[in-house]
PDB file of N, CA and C in Angstrom:
ATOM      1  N   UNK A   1      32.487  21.152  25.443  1.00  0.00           N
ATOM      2  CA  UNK A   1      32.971  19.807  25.683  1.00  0.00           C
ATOM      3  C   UNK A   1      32.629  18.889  24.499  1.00  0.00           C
ATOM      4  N   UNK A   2      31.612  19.116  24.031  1.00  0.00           N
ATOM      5  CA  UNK A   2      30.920  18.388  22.958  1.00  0.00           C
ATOM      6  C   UNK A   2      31.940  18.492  21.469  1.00  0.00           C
ATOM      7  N   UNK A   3      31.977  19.388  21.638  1.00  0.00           N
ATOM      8  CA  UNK A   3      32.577  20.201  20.274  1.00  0.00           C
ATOM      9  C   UNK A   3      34.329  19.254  20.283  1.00  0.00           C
ATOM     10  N   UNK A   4      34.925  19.494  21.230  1.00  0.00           N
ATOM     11  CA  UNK A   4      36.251  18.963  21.666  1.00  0.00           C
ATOM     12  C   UNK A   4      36.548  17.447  21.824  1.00  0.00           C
ATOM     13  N   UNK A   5      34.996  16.680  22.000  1.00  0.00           N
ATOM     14  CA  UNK A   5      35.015  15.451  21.823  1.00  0.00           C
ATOM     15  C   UNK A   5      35.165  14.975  20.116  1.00  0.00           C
ATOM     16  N   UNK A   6      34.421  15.598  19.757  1.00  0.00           N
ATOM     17  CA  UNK A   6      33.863  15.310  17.808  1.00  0.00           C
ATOM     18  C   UNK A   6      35.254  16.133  17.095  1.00  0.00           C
ATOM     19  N   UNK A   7      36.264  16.983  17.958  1.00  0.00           N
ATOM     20  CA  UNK A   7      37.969  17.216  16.952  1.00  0.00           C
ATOM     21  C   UNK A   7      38.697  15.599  17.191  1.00  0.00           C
ATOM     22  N   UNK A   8      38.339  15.170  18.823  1.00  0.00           N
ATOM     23  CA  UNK A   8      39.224  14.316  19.340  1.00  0.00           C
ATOM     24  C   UNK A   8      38.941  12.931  18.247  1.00  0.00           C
ATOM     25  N   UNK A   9      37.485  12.394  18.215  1.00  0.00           N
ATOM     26  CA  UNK A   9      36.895  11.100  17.421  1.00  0.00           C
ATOM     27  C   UNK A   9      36.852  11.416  16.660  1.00  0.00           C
ATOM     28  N   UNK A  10      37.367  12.583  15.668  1.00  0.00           N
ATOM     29  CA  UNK A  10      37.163  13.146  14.303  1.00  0.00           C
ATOM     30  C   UNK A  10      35.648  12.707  13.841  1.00  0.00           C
ATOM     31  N   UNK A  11      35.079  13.346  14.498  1.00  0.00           N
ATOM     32  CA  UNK A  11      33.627  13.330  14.079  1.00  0.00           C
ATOM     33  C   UNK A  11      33.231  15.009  13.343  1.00  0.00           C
ATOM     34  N   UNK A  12      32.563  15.029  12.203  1.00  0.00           N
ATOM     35  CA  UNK A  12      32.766  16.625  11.591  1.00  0.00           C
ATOM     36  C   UNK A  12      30.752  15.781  11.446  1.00  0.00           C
ATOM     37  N   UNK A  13      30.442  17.332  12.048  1.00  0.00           N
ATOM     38  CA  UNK A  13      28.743  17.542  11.892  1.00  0.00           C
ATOM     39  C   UNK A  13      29.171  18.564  10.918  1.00  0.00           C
ATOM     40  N   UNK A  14      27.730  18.601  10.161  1.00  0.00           N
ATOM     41  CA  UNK A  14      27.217  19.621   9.438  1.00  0.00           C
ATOM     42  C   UNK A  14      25.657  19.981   9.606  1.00  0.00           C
ATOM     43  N   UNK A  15      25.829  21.503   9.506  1.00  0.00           N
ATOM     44  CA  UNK A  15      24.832  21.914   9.614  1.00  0.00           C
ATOM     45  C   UNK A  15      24.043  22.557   8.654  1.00  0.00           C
ATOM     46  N   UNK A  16      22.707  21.827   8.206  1.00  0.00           N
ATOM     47  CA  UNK A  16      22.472  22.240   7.075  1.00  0.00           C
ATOM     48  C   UNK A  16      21.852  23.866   6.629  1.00  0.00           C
ATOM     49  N   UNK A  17      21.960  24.584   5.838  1.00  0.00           N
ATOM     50  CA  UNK A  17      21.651  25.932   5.877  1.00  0.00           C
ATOM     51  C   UNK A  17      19.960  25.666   5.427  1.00  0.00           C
ATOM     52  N   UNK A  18      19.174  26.797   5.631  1.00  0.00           N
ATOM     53  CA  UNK A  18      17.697  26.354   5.671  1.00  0.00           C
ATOM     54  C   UNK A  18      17.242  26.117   4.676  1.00  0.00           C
ATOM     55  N   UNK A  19      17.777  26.535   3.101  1.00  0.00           N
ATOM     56  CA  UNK A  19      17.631  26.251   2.017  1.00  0.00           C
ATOM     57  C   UNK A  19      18.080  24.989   1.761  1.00  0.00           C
ATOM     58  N   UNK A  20      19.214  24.093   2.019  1.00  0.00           N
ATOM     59  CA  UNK A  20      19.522  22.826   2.435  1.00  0.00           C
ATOM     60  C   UNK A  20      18.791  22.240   2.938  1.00  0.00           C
ATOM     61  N   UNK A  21      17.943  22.583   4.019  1.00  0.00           N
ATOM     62  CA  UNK A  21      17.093  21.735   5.359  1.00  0.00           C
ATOM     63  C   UNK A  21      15.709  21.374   4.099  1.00  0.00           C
ATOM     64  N   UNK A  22      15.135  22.454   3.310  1.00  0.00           N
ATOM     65  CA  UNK A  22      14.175  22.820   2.875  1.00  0.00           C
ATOM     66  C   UNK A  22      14.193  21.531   1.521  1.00  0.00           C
ATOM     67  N   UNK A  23      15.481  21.482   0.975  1.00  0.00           N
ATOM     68  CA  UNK A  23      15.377  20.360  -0.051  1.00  0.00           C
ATOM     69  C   UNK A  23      15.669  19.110   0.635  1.00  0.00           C
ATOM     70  N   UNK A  24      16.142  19.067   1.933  1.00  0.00           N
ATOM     71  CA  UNK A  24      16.301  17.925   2.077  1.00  0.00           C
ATOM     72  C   UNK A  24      14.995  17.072   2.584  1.00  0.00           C
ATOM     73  N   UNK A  25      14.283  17.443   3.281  1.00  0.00           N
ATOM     74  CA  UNK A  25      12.643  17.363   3.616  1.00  0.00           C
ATOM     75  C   UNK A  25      11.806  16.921   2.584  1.00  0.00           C
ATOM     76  N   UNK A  26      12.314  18.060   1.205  1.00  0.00           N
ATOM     77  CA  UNK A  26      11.833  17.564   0.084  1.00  0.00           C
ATOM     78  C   UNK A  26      12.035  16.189  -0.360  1.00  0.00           C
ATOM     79  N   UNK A  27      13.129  15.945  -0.339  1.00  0.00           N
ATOM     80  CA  UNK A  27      13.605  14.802  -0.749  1.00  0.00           C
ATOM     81  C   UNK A  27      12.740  13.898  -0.480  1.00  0.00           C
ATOM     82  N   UNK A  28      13.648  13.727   0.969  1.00  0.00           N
ATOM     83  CA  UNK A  28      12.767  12.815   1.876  1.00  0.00           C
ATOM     84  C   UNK A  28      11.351  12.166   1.657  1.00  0.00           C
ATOM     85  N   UNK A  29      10.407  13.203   2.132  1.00  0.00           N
ATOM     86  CA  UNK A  29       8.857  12.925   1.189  1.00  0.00           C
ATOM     87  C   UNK A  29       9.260  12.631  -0.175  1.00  0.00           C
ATOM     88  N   UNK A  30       9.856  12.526  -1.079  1.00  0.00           N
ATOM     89  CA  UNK A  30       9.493  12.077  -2.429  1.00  0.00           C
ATOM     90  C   UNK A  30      10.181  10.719  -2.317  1.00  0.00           C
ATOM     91  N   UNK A  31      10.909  10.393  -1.820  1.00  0.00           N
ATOM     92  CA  UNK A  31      11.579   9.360  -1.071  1.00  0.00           C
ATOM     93  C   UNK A  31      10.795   8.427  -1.008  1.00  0.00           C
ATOM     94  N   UNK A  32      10.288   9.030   0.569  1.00  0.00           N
ATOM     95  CA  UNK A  32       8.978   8.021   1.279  1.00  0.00           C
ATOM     96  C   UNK A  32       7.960   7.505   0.123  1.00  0.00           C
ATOM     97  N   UNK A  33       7.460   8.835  -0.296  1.00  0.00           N
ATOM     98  CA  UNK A  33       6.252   8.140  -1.087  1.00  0.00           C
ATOM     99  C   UNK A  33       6.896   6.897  -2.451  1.00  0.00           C
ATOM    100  N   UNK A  34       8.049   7.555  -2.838  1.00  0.00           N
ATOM    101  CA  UNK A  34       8.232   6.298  -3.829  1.00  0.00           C
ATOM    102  C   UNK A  34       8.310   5.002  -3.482  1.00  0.00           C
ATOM    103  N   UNK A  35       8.649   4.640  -2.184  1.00  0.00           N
ATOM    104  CA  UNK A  35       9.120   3.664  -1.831  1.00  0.00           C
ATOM    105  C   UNK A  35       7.345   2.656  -1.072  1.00  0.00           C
ATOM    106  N   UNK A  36       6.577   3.845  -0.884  1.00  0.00           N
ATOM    107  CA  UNK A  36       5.195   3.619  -0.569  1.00  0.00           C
ATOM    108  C   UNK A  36       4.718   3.069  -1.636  1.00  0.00           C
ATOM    109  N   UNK A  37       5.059   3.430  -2.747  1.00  0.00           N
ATOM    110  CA  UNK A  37       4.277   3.415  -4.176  1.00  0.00           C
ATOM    111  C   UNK A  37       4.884   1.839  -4.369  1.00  0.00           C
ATOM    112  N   UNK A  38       6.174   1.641  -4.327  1.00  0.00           N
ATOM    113  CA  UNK A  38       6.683   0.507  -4.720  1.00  0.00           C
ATOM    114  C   UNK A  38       6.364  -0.486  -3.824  1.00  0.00           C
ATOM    115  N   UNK A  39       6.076  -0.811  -2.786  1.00  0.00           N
ATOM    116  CA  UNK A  39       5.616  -1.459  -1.570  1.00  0.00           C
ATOM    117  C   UNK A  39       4.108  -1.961  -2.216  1.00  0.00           C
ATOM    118  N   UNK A  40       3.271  -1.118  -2.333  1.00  0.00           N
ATOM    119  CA  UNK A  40       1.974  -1.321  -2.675  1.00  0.00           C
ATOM    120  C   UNK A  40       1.869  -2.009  -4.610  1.00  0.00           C
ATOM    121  N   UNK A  41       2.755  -1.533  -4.987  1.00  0.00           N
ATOM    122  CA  UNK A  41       2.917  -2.687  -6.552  1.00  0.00           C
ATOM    123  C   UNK A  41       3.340  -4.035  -5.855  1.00  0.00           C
ATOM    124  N   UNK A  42       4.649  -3.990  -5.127  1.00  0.00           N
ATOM    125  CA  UNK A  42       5.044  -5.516  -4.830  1.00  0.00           C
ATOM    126  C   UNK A  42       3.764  -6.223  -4.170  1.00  0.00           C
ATOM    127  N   UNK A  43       2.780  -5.597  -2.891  1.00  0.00           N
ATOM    128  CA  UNK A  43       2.241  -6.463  -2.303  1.00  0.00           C
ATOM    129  C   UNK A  43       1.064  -6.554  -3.256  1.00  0.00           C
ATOM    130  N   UNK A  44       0.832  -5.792  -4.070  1.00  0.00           N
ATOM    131  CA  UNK A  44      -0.448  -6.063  -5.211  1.00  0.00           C
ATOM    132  C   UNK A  44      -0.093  -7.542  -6.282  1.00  0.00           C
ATOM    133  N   UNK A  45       1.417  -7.025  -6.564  1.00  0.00           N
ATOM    134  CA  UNK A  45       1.606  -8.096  -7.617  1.00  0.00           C
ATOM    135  C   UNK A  45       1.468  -9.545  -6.603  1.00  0.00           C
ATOM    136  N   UNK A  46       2.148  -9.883  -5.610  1.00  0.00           N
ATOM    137  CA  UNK A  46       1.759 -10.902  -4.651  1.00  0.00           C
ATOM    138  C   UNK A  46       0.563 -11.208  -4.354  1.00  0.00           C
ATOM    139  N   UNK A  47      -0.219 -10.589  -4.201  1.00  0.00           N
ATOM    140  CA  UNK A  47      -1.644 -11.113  -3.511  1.00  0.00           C
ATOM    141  C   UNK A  47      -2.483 -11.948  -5.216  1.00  0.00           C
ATOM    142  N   UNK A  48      -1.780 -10.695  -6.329  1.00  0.00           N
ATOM    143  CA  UNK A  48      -2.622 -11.194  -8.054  1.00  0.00           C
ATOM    144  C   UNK A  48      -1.905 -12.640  -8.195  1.00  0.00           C
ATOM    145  N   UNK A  49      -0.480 -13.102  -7.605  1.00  0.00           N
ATOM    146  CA  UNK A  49       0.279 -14.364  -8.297  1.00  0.00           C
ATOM    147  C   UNK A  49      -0.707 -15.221  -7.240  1.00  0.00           C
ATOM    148  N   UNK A  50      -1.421 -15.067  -6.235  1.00  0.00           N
ATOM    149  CA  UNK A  50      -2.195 -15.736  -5.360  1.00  0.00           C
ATOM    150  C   UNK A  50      -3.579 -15.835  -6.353  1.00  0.00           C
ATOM    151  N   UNK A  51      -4.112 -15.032  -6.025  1.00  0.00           N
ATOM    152  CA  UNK A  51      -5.306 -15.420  -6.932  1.00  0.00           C
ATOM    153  C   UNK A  51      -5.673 -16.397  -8.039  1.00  0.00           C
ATOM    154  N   UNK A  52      -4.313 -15.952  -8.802  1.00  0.00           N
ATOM    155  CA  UNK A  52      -4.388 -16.654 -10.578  1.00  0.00           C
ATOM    156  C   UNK A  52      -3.858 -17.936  -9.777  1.00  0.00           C
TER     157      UNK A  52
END
């Protein structure tokens, strides 16, 4: 039923193969952390324009 709904709403899943799944995870974490990394410069540089 599922399947026959997603031809009808032209909805197309993909499924990623495990070597796919495996970089995409990767990604992800390198992702996260960059965006961790950049978070912690912005609120550093903010708290230093406070200080000075």
């Amino acid at each position: 039923m599922g399947a026959f709904l997603d031809i009808l709403l032209g909805i197309r899943t993909v499924k990623l193969l495990s070597i796919e799944s495996l970089k995409f995870w990767e990604w992800k974490k390198k992702y996260r952390v960059s965006l961790n990394i950049g978070l912690i410069n912005l609120n550093y540089e903010k708290t230093s324009e406070k200080i000075a």
